[in-house]
C-alpha atoms as a PDB file:
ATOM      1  CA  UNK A   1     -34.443 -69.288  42.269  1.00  0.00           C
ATOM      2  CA  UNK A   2     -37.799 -67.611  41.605  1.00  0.00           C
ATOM      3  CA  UNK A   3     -36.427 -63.804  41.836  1.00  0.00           C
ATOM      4  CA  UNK A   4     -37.897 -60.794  39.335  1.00  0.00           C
ATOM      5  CA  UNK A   5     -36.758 -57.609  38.985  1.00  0.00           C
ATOM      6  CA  UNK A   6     -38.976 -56.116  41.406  1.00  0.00           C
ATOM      7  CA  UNK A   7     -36.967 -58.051  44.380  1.00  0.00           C
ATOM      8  CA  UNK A   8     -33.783 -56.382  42.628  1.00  0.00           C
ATOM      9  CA  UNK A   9     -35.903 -53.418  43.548  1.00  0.00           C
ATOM     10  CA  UNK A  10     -36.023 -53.889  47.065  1.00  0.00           C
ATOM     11  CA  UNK A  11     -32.937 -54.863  47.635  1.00  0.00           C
ATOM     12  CA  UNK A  12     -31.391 -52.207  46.225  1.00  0.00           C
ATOM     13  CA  UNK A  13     -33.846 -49.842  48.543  1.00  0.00           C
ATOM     14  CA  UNK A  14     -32.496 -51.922  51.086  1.00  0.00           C
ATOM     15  CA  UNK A  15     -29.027 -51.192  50.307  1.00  0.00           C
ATOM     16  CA  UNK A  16     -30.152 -47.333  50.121  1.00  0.00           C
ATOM     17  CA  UNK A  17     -32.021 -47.795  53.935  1.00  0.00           C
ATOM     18  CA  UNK A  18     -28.748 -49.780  55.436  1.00  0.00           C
ATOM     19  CA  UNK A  19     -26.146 -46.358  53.896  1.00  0.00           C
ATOM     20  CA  UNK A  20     -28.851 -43.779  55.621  1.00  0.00           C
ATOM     21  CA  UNK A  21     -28.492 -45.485  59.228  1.00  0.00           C
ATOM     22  CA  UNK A  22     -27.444 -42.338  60.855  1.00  0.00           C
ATOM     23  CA  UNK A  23     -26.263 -45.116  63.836  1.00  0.00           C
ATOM     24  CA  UNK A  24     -23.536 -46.520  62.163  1.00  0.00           C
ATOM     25  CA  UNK A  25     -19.662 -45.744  62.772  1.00  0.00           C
ATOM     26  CA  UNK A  26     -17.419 -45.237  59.975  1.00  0.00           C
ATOM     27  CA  UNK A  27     -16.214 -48.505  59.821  1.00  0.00           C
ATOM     28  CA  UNK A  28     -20.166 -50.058  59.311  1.00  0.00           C
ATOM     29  CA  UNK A  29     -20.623 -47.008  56.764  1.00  0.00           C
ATOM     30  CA  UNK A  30     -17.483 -48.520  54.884  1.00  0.00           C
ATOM     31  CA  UNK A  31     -18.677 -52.008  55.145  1.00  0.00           C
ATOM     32  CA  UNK A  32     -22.189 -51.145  53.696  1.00  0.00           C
ATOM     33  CA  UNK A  33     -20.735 -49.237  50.885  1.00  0.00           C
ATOM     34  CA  UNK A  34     -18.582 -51.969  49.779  1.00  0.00           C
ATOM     35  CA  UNK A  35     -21.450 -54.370  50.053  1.00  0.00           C
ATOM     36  CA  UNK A  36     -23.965 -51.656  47.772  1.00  0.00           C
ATOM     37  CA  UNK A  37     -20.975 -51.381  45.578  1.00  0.00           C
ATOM     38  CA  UNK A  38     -21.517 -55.548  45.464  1.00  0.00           C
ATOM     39  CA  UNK A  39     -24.999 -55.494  45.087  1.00  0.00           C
ATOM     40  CA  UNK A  40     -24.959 -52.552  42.359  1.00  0.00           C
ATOM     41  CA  UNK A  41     -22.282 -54.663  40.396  1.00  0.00           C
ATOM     42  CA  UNK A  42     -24.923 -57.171  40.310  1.00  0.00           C
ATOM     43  CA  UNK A  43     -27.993 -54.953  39.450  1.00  0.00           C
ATOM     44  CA  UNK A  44     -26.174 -53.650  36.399  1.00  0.00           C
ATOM     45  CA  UNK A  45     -25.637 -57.062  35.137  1.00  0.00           C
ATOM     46  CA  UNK A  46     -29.711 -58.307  35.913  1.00  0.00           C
ATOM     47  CA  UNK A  47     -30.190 -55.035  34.513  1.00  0.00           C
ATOM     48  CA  UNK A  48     -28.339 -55.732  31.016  1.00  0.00           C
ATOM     49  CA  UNK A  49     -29.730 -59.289  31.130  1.00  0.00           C
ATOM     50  CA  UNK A  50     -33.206 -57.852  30.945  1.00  0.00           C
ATOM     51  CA  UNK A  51     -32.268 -55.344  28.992  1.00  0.00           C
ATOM     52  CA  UNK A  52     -31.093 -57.737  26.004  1.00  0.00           C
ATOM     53  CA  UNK A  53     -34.102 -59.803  26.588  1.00  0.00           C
ATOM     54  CA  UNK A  54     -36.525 -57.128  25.698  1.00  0.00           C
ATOM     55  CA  UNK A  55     -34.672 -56.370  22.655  1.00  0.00           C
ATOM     56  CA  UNK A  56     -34.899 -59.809  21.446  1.00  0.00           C
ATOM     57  CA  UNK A  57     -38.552 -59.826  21.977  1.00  0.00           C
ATOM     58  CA  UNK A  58     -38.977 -56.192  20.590  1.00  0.00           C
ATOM     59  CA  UNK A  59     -37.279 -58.083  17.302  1.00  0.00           C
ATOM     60  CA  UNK A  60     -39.433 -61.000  17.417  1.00  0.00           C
ATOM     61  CA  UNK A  61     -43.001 -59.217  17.672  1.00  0.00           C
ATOM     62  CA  UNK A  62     -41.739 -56.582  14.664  1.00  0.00           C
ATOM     63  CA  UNK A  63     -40.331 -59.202  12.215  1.00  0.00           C
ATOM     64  CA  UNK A  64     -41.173 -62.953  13.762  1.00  0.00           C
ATOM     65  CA  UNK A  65     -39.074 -66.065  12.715  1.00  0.00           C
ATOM     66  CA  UNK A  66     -37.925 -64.358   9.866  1.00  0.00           C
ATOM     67  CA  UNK A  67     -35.379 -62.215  12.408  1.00  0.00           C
ATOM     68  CA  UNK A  68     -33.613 -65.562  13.090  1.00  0.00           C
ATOM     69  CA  UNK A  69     -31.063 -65.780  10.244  1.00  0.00           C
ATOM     70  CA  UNK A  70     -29.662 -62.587  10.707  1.00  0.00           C
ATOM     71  CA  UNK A  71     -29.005 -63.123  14.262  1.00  0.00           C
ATOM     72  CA  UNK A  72     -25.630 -65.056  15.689  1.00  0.00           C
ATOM     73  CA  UNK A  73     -25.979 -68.766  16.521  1.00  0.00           C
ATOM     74  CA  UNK A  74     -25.008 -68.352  20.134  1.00  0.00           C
ATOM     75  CA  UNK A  75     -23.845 -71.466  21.807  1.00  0.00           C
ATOM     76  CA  UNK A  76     -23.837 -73.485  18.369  1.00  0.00           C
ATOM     77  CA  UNK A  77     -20.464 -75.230  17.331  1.00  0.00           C
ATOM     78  CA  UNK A  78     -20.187 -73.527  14.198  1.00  0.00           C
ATOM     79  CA  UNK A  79     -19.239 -70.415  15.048  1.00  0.00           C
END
């Protein structure tokens, strides 16, 4: 999967242009909520993954390898 946050973009705008359709009954207009509420779910979660990433690189560029011993061996067996 090559997705970026920009196609999170768009499909959330898609999600917005699918709720607007001034076509659909109320049983479509349910449908498409539940399937926004979905894709939201997911968003926030992208959204927190990129979110932690930039504060791990925000720590590396201010204080470089030396960072590393302060922060939690994550995955490592010795926890």
């Amino acid at each position: 999967m090559k997705n970026k946050l920009g196609d999170l973009n768009n499909h959330l705008f898609a999600a917005l242009e699918r709720l607007s359709d001034e076509d659909l009954n109320s049983d479509q207009i349910e449908q498409e909520a539940k399937r926004a509420d979905a894709i939201v779910s997911v968003a926030d979660k992208i959204i927190g993954n990129a979110d932690l990433q930039l504060k791990a690189a925000k720590l590396w560029a201010e204080h470089g390898s030396q960072i590393m011993p302060m922060l939690p061996k994550i995955g490592s067996s010795d926890q």
